[in-house]
Protein backbone atom coordinates (compact mmCIF):
# COMPACT_ATOMS: atom_id res chain seq x y z
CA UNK A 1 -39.51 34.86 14.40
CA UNK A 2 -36.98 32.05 13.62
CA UNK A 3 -35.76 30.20 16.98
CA UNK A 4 -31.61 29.93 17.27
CA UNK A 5 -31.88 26.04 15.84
CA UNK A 6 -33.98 27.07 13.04
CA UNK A 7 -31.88 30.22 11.78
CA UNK A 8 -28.59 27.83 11.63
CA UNK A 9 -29.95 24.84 10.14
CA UNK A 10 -29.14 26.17 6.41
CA UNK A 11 -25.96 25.70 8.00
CA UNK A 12 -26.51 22.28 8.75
CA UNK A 13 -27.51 21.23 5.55
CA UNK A 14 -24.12 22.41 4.14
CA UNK A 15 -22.04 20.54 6.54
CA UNK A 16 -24.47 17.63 6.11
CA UNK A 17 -24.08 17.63 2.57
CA UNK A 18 -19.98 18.26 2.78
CA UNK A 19 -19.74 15.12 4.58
CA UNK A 20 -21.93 13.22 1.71
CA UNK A 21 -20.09 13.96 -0.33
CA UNK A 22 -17.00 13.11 1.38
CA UNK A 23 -17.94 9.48 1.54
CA UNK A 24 -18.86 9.49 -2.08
CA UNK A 25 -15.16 10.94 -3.11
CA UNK A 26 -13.65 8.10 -1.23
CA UNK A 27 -15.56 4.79 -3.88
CA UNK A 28 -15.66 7.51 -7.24
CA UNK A 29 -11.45 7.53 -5.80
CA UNK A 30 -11.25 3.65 -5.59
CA UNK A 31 -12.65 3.33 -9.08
CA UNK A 32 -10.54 6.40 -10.66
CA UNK A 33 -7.47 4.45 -9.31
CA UNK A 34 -8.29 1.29 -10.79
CA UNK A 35 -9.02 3.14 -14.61
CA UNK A 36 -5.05 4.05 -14.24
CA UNK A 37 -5.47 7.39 -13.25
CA UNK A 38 -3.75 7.27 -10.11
CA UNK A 39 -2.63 11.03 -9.49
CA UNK A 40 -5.97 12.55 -9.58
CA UNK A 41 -7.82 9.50 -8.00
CA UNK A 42 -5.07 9.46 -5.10
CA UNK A 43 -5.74 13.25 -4.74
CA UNK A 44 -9.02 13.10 -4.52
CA UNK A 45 -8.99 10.33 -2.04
CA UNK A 46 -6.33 12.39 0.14
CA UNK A 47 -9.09 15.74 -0.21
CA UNK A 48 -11.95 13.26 0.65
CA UNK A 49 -10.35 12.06 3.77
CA UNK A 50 -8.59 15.40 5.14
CA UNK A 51 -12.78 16.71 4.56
CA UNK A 52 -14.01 13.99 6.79
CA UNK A 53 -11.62 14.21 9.22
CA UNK A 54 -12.58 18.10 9.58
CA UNK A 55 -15.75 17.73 9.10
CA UNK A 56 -16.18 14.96 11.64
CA UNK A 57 -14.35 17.43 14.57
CA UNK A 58 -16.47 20.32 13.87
CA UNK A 59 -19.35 18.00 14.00
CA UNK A 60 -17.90 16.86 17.65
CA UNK A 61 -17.48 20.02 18.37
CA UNK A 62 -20.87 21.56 17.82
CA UNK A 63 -22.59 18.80 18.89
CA UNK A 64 -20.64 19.98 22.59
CA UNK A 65 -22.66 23.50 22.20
CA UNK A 66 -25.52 23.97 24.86
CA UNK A 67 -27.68 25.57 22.81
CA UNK A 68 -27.36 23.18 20.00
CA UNK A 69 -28.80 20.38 21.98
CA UNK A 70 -31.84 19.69 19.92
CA UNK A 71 -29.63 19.43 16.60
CA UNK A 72 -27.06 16.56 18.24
CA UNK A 73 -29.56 13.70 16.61
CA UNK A 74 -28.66 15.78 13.50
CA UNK A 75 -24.89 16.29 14.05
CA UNK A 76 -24.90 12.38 15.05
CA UNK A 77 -25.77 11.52 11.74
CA UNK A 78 -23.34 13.48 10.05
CA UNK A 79 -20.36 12.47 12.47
CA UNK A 80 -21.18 8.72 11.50
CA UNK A 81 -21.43 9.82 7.59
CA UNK A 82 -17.84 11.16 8.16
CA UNK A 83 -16.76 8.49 9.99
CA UNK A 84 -15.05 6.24 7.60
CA UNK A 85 -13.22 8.64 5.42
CA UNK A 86 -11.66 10.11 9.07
CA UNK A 87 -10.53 6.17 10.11
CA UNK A 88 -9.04 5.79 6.60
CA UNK A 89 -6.92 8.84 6.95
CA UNK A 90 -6.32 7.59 10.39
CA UNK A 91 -4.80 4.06 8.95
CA UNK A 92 -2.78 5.59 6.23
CA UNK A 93 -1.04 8.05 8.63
CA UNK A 94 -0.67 5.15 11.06
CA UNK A 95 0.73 3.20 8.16
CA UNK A 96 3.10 5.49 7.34
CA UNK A 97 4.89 5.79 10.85
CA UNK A 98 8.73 6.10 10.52
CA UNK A 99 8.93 4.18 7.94
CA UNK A 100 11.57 5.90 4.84
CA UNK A 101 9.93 7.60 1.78
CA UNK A 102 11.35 4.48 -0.20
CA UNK A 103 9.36 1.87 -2.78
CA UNK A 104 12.55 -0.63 -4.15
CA UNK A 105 13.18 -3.09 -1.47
CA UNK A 106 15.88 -5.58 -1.39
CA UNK A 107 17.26 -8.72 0.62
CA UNK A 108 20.74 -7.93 -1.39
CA UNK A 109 21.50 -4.84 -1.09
CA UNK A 110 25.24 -5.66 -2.72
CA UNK A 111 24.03 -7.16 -5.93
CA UNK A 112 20.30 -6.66 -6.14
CA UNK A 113 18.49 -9.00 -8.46
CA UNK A 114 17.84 -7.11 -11.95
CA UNK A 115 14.40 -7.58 -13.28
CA UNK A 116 13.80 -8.34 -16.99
CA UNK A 117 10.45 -9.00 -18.33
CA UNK A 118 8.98 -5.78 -16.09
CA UNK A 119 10.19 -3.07 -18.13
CA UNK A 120 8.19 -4.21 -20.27
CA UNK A 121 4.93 -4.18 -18.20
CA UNK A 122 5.68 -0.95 -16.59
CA UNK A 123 4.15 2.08 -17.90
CA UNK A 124 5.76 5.46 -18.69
CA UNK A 125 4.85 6.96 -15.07
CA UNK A 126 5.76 3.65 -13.47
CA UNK A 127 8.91 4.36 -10.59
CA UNK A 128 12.30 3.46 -12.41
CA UNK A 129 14.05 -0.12 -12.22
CA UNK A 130 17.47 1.63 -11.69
CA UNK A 131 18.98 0.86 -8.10
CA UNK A 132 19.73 3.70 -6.04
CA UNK A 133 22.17 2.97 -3.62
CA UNK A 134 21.63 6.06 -1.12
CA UNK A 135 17.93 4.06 -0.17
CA UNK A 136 19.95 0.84 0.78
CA UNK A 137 21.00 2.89 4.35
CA UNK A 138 17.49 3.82 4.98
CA UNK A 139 16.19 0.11 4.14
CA UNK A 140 19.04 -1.10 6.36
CA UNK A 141 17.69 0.87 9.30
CA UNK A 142 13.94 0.48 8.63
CA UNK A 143 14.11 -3.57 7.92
CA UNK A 144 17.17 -5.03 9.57
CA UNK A 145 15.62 -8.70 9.18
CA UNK A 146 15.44 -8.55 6.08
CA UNK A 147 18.09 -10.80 4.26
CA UNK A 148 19.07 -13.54 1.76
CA UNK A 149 17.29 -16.48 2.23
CA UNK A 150 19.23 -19.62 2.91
CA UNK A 151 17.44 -22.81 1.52
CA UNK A 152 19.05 -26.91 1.83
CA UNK A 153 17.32 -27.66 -0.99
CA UNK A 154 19.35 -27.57 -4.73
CA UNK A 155 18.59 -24.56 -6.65
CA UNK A 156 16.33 -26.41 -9.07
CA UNK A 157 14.05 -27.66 -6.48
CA UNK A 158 14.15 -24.21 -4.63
CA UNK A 159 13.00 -22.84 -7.75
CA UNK A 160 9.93 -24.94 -7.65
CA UNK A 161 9.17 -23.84 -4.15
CA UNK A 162 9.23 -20.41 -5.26
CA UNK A 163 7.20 -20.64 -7.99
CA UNK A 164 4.52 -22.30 -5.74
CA UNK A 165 5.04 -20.10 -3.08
CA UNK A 166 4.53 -17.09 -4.95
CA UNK A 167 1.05 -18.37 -6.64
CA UNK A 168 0.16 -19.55 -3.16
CA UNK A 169 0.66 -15.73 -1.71
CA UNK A 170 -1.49 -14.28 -4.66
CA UNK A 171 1.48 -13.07 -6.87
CA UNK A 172 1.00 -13.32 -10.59
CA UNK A 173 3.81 -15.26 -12.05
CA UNK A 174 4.65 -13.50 -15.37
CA UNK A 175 8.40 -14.82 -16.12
CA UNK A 176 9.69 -17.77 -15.84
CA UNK A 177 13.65 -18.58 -16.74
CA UNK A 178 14.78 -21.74 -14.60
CA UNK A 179 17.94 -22.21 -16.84
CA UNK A 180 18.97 -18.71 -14.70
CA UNK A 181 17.53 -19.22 -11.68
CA UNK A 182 15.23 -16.20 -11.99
CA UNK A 183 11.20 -15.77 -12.04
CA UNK A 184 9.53 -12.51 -11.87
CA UNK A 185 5.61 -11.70 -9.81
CA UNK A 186 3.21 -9.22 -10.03
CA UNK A 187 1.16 -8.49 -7.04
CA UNK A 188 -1.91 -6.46 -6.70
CA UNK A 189 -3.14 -4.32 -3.47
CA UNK A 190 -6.54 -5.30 -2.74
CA UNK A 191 -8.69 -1.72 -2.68
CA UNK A 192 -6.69 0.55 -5.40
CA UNK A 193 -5.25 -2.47 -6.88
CA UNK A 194 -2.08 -0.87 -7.19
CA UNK A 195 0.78 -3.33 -9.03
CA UNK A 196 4.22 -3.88 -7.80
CA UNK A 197 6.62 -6.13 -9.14
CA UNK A 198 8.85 -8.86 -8.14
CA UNK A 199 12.05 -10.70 -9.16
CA UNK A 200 12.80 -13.77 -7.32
CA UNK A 201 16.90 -14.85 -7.79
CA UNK A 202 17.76 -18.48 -6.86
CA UNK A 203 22.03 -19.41 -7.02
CA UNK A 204 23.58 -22.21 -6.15
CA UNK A 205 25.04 -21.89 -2.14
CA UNK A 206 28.65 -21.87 -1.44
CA UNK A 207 27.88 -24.71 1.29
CA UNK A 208 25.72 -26.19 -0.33
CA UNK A 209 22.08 -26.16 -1.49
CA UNK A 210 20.30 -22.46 -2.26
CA UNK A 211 20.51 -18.58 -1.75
CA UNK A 212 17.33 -17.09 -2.72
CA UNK A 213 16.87 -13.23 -3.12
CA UNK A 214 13.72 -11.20 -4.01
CA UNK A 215 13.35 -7.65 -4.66
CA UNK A 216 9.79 -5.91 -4.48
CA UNK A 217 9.64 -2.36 -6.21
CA UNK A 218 6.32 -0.40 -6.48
CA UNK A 219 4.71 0.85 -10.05
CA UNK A 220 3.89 4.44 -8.24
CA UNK A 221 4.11 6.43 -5.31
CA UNK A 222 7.11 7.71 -3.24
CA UNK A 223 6.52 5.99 -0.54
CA UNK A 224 5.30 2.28 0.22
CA UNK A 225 3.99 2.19 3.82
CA UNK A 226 6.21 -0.80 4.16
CA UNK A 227 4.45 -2.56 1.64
CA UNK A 228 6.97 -4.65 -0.17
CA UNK A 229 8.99 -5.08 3.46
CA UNK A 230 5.99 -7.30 4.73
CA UNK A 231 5.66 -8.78 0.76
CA UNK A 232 9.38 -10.13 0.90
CA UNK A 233 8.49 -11.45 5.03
CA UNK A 234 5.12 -12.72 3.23
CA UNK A 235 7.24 -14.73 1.44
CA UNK A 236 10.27 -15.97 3.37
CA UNK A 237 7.75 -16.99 5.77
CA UNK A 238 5.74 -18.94 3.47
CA UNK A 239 8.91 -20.57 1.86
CA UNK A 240 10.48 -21.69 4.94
CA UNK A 241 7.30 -23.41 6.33
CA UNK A 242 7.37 -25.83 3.74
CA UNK A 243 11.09 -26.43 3.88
């Protein structure tokens, strides 16, 4: 006759092998992402992580059951497999916080700089280019800080410092016009290696030396987490330490 442990362990196997699995979705994601298939590899990273998560609380859970006391080592094992696609969904829902549903941020909301080389690197799913003035009110209230940046130097030698500055932070520099003032970045996420683009606007200040405006709009997604927020700080930051 089959003791209590022994009839449930099929049982164990499953959930064992769910959360396997699991952590495999979460690289075969990654890499599905990175081919340019970002819908389904997104999705499946999304399933992956909402699994662990589950998994990982029933696994808790049963590991809390008297009688279950000689499988724990067991359930142990399977809690730590689970682990990392739980913390992940963790982050990203952390991440997201109150921040708006908006990807096409701004330090001039008035006149935002116009990009013109990325049409032409943006695919046919990329996010538009078009400005859509009912997400300036949410940006306002999400990233107050964030403004035109006022520079002593002349435009010319601004222009310099942004070029630098933007190589220096990572950002691919793909357009260059210094007769306009204008030079546009590509920057990469590290893990998906998602691509956003950049336009960086230098004019000549009313008082005197340089206003400087970027604009940082994601290829995909609704949302950015805040992602091209903390690019444009990234970069004020950066410029105004070597002013």
């Amino acid at each position: 006759m089959l003791s209590s442990t022994q009839a449930i362990a099929p049982g164990f196997i499953i959930l064992r092998k769910l959360c396997f699995a699991a952590a495999l979705a979460l690289p075969v994601a990654v890499v599905i992402v990175r081919l340019g298939w970002w819908q389904s590899g997104l999705l499946l990273y999304a399933i992956a992580c909402l699994l662990a998560a589950v998994l990982l609380a029933l696994s808790i859970a049963l590991s809390l059951v008297p009688r279950l006391r000689p499988l724990r080592k067991h359930l142990a094992i399977t809690a730590l497999c689970a682990l990392p696609g739980s913390l992940l969904l963790a982050i990203t829902l952390a991440g997201q916080g109150d921040r708006p549903a908006i990807h096409d941020i701004s330090t001039d909301l008035v006149q935002p700089p116009v990009f013109t080389n990325a049409p032409l690197l943006r695919g046919s799913d990329s996010n538009p280019l078009t400005i859509d003035p009912a997400n300036h009110q949410q940006q306002r209230r999400a990233y107050p800080d964030i403004g035109t940046v006022h520079s002593q130097l002349a435009v010319e030698a601004a222009y310099q410092r942004a070029g630098q500055t933007a190589e220096t932070l990572g950002w691919e520099v793909v357009y260059m016009d210094a007769e306009q003032g204008q030079l546009e970045a590509v920057a990469s996420t590290p893990i998906m290696g998602f691509k956003d683009d950049i336009v960086i606007r230098l004019q000549a200040a009313a008082g005197g030396g340089s206003d400087i405006d970027l604009r940082s709009v994601s290829r995909v997604g609704v949302g950015d987490m805040g992602a091209n927020a903390k690019r444009i700080r990234a970069f004020i930051e950066q410029f105004s330490q070597q002013e």
